[in-house]
C-alpha atoms as a PDB file:
ATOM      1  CA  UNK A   1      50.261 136.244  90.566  1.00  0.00           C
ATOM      2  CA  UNK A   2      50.323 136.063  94.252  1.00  0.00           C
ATOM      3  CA  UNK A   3      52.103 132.561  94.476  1.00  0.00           C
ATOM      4  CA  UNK A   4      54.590 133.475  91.905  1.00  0.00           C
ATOM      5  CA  UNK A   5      58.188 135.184  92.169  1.00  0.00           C
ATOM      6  CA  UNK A   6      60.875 135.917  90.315  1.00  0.00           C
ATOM      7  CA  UNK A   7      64.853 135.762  91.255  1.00  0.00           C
ATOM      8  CA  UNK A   8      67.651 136.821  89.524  1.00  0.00           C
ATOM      9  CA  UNK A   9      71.376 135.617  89.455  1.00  0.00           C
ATOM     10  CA  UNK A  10      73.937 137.476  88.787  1.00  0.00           C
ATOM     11  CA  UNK A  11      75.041 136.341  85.325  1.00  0.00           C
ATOM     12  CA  UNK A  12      72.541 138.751  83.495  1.00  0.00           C
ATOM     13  CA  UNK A  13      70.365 140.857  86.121  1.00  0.00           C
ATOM     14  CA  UNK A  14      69.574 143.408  83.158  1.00  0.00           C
ATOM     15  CA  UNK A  15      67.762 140.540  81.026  1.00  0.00           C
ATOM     16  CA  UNK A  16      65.805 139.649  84.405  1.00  0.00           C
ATOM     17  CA  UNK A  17      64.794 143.347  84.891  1.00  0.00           C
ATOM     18  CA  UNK A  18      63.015 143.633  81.119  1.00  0.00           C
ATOM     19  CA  UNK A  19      61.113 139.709  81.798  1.00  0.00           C
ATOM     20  CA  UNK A  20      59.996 141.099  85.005  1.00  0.00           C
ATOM     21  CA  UNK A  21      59.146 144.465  82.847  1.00  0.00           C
ATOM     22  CA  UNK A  22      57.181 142.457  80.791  1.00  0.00           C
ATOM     23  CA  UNK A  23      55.243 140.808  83.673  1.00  0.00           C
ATOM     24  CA  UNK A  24      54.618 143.638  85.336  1.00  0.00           C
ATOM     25  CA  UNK A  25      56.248 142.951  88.691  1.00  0.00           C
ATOM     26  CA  UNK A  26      60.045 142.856  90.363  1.00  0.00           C
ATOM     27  CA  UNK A  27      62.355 140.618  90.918  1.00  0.00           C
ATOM     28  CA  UNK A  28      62.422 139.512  93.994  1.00  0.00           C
ATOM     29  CA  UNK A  29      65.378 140.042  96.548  1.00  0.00           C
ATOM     30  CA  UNK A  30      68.246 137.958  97.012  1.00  0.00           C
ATOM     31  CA  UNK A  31      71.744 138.879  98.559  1.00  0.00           C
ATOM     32  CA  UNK A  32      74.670 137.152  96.478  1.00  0.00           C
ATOM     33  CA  UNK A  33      78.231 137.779  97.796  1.00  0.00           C
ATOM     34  CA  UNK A  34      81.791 136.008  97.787  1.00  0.00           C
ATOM     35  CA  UNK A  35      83.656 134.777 100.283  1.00  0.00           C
ATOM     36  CA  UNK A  36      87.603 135.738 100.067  1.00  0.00           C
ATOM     37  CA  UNK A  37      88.546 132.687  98.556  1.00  0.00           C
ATOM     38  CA  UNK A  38      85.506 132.586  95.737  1.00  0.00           C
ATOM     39  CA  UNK A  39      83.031 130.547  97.429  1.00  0.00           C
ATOM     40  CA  UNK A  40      79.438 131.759  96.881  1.00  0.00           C
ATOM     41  CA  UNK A  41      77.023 132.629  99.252  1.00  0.00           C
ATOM     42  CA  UNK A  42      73.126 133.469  98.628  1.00  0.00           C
ATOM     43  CA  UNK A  43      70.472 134.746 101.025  1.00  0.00           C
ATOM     44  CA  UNK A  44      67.374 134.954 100.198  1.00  0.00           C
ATOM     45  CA  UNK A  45      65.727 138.374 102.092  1.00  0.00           C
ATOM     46  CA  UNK A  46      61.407 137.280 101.434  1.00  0.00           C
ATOM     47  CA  UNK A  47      59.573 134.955 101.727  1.00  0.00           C
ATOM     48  CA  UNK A  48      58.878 132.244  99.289  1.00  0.00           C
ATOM     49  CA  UNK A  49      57.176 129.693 101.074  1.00  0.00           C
ATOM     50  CA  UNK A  50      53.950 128.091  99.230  1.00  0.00           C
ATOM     51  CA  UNK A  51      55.180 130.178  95.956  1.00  0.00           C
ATOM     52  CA  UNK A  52      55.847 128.848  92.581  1.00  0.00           C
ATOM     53  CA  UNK A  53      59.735 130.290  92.037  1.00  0.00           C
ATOM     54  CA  UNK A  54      61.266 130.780  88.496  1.00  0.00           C
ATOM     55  CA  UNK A  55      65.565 131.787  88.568  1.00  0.00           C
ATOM     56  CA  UNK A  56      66.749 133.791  85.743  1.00  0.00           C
ATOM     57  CA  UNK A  57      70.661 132.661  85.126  1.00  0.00           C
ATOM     58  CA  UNK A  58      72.318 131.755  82.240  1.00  0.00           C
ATOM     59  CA  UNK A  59      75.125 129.578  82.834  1.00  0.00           C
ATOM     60  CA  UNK A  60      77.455 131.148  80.764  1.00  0.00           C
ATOM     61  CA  UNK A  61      80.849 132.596  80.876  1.00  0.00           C
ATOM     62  CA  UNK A  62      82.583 132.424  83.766  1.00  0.00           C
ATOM     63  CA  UNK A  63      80.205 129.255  83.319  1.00  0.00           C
ATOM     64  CA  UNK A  64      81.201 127.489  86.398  1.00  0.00           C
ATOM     65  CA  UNK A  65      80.812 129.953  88.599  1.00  0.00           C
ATOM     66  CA  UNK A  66      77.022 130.952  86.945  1.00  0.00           C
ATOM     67  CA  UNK A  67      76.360 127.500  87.668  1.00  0.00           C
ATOM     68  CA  UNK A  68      77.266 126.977  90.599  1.00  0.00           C
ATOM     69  CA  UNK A  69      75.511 130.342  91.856  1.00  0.00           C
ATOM     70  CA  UNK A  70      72.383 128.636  90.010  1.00  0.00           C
ATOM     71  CA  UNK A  71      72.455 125.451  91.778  1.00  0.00           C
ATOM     72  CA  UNK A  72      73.183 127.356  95.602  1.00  0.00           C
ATOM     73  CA  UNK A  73      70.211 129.451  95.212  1.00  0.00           C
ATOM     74  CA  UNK A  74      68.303 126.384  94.275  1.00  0.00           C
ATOM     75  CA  UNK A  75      68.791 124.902  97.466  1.00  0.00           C
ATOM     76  CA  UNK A  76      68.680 127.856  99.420  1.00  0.00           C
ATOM     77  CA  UNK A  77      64.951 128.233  97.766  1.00  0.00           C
ATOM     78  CA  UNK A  78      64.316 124.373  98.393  1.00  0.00           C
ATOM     79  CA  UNK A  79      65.340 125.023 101.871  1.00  0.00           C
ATOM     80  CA  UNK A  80      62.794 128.134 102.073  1.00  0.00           C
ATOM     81  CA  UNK A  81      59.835 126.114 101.571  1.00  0.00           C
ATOM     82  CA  UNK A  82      59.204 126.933  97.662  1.00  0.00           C
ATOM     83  CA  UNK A  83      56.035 124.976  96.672  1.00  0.00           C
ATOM     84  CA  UNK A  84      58.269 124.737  93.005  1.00  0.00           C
ATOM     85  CA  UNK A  85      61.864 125.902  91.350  1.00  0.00           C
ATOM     86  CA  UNK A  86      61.843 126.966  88.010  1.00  0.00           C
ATOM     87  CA  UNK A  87      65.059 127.534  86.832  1.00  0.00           C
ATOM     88  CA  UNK A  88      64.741 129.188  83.413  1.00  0.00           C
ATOM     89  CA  UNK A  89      68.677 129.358  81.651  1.00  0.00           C
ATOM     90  CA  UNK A  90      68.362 131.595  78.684  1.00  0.00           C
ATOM     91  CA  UNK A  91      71.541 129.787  77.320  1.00  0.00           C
ATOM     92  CA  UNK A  92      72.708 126.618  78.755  1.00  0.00           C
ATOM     93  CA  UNK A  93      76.132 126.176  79.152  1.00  0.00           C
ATOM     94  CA  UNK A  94      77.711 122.892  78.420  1.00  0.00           C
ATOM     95  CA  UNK A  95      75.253 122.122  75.511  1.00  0.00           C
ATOM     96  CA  UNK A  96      78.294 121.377  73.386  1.00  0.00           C
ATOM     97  CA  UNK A  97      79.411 118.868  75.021  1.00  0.00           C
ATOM     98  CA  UNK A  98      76.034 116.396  74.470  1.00  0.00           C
ATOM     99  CA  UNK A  99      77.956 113.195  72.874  1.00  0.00           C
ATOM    100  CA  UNK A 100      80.883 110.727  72.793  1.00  0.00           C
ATOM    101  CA  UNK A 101      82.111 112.586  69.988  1.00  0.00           C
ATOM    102  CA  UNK A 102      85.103 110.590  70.705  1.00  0.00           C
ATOM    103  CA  UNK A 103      86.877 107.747  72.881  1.00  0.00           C
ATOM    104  CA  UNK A 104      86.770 108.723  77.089  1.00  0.00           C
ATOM    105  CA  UNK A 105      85.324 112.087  76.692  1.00  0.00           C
ATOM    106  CA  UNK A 106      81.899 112.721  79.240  1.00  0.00           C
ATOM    107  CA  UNK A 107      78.667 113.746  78.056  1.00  0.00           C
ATOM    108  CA  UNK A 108      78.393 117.463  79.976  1.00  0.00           C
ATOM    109  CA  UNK A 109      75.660 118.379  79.053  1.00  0.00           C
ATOM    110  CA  UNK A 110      73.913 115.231  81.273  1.00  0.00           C
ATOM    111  CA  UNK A 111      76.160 115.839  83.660  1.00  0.00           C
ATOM    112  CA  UNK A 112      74.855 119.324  84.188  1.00  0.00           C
ATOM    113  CA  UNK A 113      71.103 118.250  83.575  1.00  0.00           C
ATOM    114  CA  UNK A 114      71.397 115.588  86.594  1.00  0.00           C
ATOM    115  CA  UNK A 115      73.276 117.878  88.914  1.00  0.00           C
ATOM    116  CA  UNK A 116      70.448 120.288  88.474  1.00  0.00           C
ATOM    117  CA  UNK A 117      67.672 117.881  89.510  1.00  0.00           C
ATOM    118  CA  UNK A 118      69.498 116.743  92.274  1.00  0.00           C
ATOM    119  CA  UNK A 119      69.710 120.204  93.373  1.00  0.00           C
ATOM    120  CA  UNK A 120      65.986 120.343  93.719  1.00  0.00           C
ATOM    121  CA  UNK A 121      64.338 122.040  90.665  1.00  0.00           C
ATOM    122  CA  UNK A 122      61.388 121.418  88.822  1.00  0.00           C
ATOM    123  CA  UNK A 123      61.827 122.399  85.388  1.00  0.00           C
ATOM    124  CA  UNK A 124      63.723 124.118  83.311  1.00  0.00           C
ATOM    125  CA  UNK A 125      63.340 126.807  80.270  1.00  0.00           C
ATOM    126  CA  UNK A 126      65.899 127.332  78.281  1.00  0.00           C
ATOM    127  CA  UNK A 127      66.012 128.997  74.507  1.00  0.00           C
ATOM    128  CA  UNK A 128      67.682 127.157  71.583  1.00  0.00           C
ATOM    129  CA  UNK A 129      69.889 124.521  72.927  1.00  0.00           C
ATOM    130  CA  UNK A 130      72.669 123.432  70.954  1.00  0.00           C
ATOM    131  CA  UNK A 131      71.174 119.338  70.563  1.00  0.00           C
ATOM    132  CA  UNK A 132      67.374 119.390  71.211  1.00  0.00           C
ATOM    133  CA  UNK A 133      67.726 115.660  72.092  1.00  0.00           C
ATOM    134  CA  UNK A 134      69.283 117.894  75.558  1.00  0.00           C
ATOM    135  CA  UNK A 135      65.759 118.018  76.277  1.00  0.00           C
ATOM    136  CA  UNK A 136      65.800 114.279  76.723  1.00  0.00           C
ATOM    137  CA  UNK A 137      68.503 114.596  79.392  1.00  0.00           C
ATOM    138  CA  UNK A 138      66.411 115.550  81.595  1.00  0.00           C
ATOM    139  CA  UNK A 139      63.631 113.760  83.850  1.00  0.00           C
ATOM    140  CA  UNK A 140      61.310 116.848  84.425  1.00  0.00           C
ATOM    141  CA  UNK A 141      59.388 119.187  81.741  1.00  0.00           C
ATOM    142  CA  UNK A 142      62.309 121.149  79.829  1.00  0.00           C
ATOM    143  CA  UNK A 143      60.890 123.624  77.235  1.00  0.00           C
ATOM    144  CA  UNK A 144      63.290 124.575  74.436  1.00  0.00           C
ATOM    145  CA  UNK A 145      61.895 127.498  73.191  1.00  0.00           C
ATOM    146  CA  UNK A 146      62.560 128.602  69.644  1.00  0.00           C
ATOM    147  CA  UNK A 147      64.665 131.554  69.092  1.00  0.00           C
ATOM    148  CA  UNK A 148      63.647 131.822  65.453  1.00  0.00           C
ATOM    149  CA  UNK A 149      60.761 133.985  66.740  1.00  0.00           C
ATOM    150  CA  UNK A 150      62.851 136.550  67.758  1.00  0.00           C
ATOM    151  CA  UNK A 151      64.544 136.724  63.916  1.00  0.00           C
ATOM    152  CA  UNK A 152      61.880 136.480  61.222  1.00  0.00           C
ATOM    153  CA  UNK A 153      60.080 139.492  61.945  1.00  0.00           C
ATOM    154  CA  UNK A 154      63.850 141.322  61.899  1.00  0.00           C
ATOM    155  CA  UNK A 155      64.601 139.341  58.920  1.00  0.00           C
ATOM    156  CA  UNK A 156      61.410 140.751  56.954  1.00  0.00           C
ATOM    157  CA  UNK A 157      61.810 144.125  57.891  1.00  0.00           C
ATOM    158  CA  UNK A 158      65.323 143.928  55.970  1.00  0.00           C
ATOM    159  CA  UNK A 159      63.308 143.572  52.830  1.00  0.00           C
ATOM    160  CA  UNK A 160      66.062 141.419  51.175  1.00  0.00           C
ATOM    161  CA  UNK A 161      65.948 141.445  47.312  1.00  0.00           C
ATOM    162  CA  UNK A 162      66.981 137.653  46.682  1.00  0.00           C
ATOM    163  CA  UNK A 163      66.724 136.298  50.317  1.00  0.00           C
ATOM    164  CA  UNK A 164      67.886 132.162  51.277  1.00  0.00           C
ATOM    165  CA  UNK A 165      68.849 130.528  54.460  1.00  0.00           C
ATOM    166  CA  UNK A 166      72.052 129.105  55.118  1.00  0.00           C
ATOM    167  CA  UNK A 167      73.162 126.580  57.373  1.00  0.00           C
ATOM    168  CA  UNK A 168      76.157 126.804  58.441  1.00  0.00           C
ATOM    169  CA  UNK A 169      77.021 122.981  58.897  1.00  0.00           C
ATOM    170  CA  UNK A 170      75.040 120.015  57.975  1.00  0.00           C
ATOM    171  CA  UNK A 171      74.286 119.718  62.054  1.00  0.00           C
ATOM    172  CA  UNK A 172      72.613 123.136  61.387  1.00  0.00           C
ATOM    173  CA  UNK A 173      70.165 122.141  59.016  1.00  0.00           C
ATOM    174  CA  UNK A 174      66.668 121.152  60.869  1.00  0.00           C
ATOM    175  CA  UNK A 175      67.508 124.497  62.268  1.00  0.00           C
ATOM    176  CA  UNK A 176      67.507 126.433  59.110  1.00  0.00           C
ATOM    177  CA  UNK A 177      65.087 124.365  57.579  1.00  0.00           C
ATOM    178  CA  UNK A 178      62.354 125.932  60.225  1.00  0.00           C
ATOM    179  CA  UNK A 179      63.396 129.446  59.333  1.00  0.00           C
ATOM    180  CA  UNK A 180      63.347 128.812  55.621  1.00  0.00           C
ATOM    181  CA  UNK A 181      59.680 127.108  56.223  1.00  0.00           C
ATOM    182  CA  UNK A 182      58.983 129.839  58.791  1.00  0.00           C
ATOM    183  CA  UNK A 183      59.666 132.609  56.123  1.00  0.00           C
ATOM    184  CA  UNK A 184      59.270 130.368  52.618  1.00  0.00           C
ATOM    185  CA  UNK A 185      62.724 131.121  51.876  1.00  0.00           C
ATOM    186  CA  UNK A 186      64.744 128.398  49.523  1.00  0.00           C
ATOM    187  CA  UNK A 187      68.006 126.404  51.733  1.00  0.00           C
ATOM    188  CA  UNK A 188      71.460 125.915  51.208  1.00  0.00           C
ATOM    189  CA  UNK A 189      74.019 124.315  53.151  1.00  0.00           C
ATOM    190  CA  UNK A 190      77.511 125.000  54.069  1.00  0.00           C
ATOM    191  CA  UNK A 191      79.675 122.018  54.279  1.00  0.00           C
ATOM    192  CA  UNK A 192      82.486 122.420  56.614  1.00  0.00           C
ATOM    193  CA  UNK A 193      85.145 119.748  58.153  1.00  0.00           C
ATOM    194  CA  UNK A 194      86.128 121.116  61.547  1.00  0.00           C
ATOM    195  CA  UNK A 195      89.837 120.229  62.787  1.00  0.00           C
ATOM    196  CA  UNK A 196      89.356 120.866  65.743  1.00  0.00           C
ATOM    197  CA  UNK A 197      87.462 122.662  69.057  1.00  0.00           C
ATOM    198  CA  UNK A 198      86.767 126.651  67.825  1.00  0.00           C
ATOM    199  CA  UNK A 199      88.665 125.818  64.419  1.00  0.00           C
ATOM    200  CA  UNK A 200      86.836 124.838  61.455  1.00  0.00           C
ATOM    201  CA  UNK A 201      87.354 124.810  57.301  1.00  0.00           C
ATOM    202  CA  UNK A 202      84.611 125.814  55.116  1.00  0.00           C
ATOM    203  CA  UNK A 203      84.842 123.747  52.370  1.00  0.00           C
ATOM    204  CA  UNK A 204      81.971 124.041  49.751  1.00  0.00           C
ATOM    205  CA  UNK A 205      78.578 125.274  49.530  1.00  0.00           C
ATOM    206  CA  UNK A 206      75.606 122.893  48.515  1.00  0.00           C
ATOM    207  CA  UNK A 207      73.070 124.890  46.105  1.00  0.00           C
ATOM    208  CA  UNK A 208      73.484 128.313  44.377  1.00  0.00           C
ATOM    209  CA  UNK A 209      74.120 131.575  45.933  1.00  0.00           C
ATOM    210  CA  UNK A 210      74.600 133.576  43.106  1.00  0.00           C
ATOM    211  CA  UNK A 211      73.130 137.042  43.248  1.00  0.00           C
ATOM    212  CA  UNK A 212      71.623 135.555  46.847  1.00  0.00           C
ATOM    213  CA  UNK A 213      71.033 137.881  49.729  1.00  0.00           C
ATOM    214  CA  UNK A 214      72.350 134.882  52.640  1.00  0.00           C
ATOM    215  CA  UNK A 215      71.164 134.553  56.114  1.00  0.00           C
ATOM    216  CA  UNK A 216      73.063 132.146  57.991  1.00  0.00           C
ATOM    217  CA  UNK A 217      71.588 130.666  61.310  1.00  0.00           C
ATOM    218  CA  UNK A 218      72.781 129.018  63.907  1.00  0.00           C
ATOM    219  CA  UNK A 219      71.998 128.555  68.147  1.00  0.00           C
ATOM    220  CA  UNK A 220      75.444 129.942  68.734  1.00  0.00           C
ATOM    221  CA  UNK A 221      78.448 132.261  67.940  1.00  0.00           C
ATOM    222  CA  UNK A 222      81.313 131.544  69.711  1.00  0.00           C
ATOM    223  CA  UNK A 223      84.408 132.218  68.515  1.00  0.00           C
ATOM    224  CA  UNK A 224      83.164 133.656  65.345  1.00  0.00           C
ATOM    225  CA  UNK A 225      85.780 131.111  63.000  1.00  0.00           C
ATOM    226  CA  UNK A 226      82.993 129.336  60.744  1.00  0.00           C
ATOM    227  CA  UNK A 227      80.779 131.935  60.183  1.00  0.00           C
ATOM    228  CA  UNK A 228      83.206 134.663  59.229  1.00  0.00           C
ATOM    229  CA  UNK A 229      84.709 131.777  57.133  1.00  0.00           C
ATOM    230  CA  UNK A 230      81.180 130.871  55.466  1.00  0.00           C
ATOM    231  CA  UNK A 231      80.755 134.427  54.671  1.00  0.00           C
ATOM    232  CA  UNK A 232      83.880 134.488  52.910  1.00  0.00           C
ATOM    233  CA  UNK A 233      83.675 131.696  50.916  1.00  0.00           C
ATOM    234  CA  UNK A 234      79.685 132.776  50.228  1.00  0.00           C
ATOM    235  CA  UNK A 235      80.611 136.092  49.117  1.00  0.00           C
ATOM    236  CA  UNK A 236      83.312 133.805  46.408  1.00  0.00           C
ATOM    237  CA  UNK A 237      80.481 132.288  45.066  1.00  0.00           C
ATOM    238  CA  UNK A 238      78.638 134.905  44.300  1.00  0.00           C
ATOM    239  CA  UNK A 239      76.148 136.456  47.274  1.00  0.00           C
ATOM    240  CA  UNK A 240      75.079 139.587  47.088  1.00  0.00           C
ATOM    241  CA  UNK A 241      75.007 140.006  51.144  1.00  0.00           C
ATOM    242  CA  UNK A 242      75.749 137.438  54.057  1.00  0.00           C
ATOM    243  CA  UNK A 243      73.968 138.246  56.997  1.00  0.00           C
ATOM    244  CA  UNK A 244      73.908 135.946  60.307  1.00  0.00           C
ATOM    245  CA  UNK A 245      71.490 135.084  63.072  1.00  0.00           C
ATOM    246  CA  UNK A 246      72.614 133.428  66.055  1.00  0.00           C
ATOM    247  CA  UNK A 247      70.588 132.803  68.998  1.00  0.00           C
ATOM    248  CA  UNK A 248      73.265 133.223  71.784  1.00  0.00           C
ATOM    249  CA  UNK A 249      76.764 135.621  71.252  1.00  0.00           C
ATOM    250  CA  UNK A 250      78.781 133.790  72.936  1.00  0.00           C
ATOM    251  CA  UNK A 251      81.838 135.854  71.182  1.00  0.00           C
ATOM    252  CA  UNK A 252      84.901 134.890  72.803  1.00  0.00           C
ATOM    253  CA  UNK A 253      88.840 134.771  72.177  1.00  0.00           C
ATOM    254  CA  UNK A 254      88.679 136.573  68.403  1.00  0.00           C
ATOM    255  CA  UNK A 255      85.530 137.083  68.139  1.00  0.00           C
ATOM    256  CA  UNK A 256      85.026 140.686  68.178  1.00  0.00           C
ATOM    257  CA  UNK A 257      87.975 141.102  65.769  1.00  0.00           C
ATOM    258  CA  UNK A 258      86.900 138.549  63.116  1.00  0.00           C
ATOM    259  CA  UNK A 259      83.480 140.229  62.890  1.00  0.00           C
ATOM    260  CA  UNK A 260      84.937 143.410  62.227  1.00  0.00           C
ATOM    261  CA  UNK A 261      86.858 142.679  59.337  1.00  0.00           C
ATOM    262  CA  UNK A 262      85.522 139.599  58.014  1.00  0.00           C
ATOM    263  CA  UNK A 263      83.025 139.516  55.247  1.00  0.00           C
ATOM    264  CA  UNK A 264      79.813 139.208  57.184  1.00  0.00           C
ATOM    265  CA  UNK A 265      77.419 142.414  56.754  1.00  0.00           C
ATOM    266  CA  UNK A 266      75.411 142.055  59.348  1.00  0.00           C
ATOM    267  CA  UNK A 267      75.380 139.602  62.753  1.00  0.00           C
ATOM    268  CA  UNK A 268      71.745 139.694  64.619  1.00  0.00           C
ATOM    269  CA  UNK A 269      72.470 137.833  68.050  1.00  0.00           C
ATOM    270  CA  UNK A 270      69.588 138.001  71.390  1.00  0.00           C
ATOM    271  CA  UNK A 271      70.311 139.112  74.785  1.00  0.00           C
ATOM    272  CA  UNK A 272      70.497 135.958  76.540  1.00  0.00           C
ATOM    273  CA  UNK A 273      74.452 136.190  76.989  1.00  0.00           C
ATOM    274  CA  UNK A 274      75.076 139.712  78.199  1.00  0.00           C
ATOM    275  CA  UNK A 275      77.358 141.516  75.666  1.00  0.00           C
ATOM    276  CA  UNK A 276      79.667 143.762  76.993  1.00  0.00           C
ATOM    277  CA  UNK A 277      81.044 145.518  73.983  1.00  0.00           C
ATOM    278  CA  UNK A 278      79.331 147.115  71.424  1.00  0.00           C
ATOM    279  CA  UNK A 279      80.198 146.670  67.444  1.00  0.00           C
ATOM    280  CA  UNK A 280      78.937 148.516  64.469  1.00  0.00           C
ATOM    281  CA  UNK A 281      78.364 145.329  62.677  1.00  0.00           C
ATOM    282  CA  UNK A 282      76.352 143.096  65.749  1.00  0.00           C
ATOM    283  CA  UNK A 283      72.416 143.883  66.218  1.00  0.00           C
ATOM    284  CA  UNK A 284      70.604 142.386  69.177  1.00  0.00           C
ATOM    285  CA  UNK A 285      67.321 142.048  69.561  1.00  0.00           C
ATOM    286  CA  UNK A 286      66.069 140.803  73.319  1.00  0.00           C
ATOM    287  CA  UNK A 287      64.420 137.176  74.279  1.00  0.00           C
ATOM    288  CA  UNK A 288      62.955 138.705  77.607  1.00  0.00           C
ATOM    289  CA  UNK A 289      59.498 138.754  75.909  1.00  0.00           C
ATOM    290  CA  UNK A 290      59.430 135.625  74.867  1.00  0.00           C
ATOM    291  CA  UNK A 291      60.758 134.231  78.033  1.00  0.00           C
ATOM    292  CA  UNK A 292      58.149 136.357  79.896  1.00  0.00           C
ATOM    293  CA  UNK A 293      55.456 134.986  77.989  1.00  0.00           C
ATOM    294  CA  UNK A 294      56.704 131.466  78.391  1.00  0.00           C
ATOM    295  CA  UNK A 295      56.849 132.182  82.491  1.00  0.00           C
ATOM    296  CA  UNK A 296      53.343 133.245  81.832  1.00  0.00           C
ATOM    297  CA  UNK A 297      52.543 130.615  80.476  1.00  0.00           C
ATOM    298  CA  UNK A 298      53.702 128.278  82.336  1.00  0.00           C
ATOM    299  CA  UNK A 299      52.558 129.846  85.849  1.00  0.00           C
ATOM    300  CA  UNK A 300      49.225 129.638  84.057  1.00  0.00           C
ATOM    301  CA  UNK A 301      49.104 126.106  82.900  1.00  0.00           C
ATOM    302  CA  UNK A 302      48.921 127.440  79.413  1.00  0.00           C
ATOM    303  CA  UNK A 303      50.217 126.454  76.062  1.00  0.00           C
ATOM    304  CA  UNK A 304      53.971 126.838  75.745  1.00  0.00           C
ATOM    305  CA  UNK A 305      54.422 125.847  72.077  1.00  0.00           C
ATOM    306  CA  UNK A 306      51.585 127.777  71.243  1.00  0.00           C
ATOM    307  CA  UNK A 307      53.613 131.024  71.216  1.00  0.00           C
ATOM    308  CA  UNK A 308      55.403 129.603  68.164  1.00  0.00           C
ATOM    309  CA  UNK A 309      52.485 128.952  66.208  1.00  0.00           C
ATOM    310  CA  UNK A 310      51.470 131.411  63.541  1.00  0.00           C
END
């Protein structure tokens, strides 16, 4: 791996330290600091010239700012002489925003896709995005990697009497539809109408939960509103347990709270967002491994997809 390093922003250096664990190697040394008045500045302390590169930063909350990091120590690789710029975003921020989902609104998520190849990199990795036509968005190889890997082995070991998968919208349901074929489970769907941003109503459940232990997945938890309300109305009609799985804990404004005292049993959520508090109810499990196998991969002009088989 003598043409191959790995950086770090500073979004979620812990996450970085386990891929690099799992690679058997470091991450490489950058300097990030701020300026008085916010502005970023990187400096990057080895050399990287001739090397395949791959940056470790999730671009979420304070998104702009993990962005914008992102895209400065793109160029300040591209400017090093990096033979390639890999930047892998364990959860890509802006994903929601991947439609006209109404009049004079922008599509973000292409917004952020383009500003990223302009900055100079040469693909991107990124786990569970919230519209895998995102993928399309892009005019170099993006791999989407599946985070239902990280959640069926979990979801076995639970040894659930009456398991099914839930989706929690009708958006949701290719999603749960490859973790119901991944782990031969039966599907239902929740049908929600959603009022507005981080505000939803859960409104009826198509197929029978009665005496059902539920898993409910999803790419994201954010505010924690539909799933705590899901659970609720699940638990009305009759499951036995409601237990979520959601790629990326977002977990903002109520989050935390809503967990706590909802109905949900159980949340299992990955360690591509760093989570800063820790709740009796929330399990994570970490993505490094399958990241570091994809980086692997990838390096090696191996199969990517190929992890996901089995």
């Amino acid at each position: 791996m003598s043409t191959f390093k790995l950086f770090s922003g500073s979004a979620n250096p812990e996450f970085a330290t386990k891929v690099a664990e799992y690679l058997g190697m470091n991450v490489s040394n950058a300097t990030l600091n701020k300026f008085s008045d916010g502005e970023i500045s990187v400096q990057i302390t080895e050399s990287v010239r001739g090397q395949d590169v791959f940056i470790i930063q999730p671009t979420c909350a304070p998104a702009n700012d993990n962005l914008m990091e992102l895209l400065i120590m793109v160029d300040a690789l591209k400017r090093s002489s990096a033979k390639s710029i890999s930047a892998v975003i364990p959860y890509y921020g802006y994903a929601r925003q991947d439609r006209k989902a109404a009049p004079r609104v922008p599509i973000t998520a292409k917004l952020v896709a383009d500003i990223l190849e302009t900055a100079g990199i040469s693909r991107v990795v990124t786990v569970d995005l919230h519209a895998a036509q995102i993928q399309g968005f892009f005019n170099i190889p993006a791999d989407n990697l599946f985070g239902s890997i990280l959640f069926a082995n979990y979801i076995k070991s639970k040894n659930l009497k009456n398991p099914i998968i839930a989706s929690p919208d009708i958006g949701g349901v290719a999603r749960a539809r490859s973790y119901a074929d991944k782990l031969g489970y039966d599907l239902i769907i929740v049908d929600k109408k959603r009022e507005k941003a981080n505000m939803s109503e859960v409104m009826n459940i198509i197929g029978d939960v009665k005496g059902k232990d539920v898993i409910l997945v999803d790419d994201m938890i954010d505010t924690a509103g539909t799933i705590v309300k899901a659970a609720e109305v699940l638990k009305k009609k009759g499951a036995n347990s409601v237990m979520a799985c959601c790629t990326h804990g977002v977990l903002s404004g109520p989050a935390y709270e809503r967990i706590e005292k909802g109905e949900l049993d159980e949340l299992v959520i990955s360690d591509t967002i760093p989570t800063q508090l820790n709740a009796k109810k929330i399990t994570i499990l970490t993505a490094s491994t399958m990241i570091g196998e994809a980086i692997r991969r990838i390096h090696n002009n191996e199969s990517v997809n190929s992890i996901f088989i089995g």
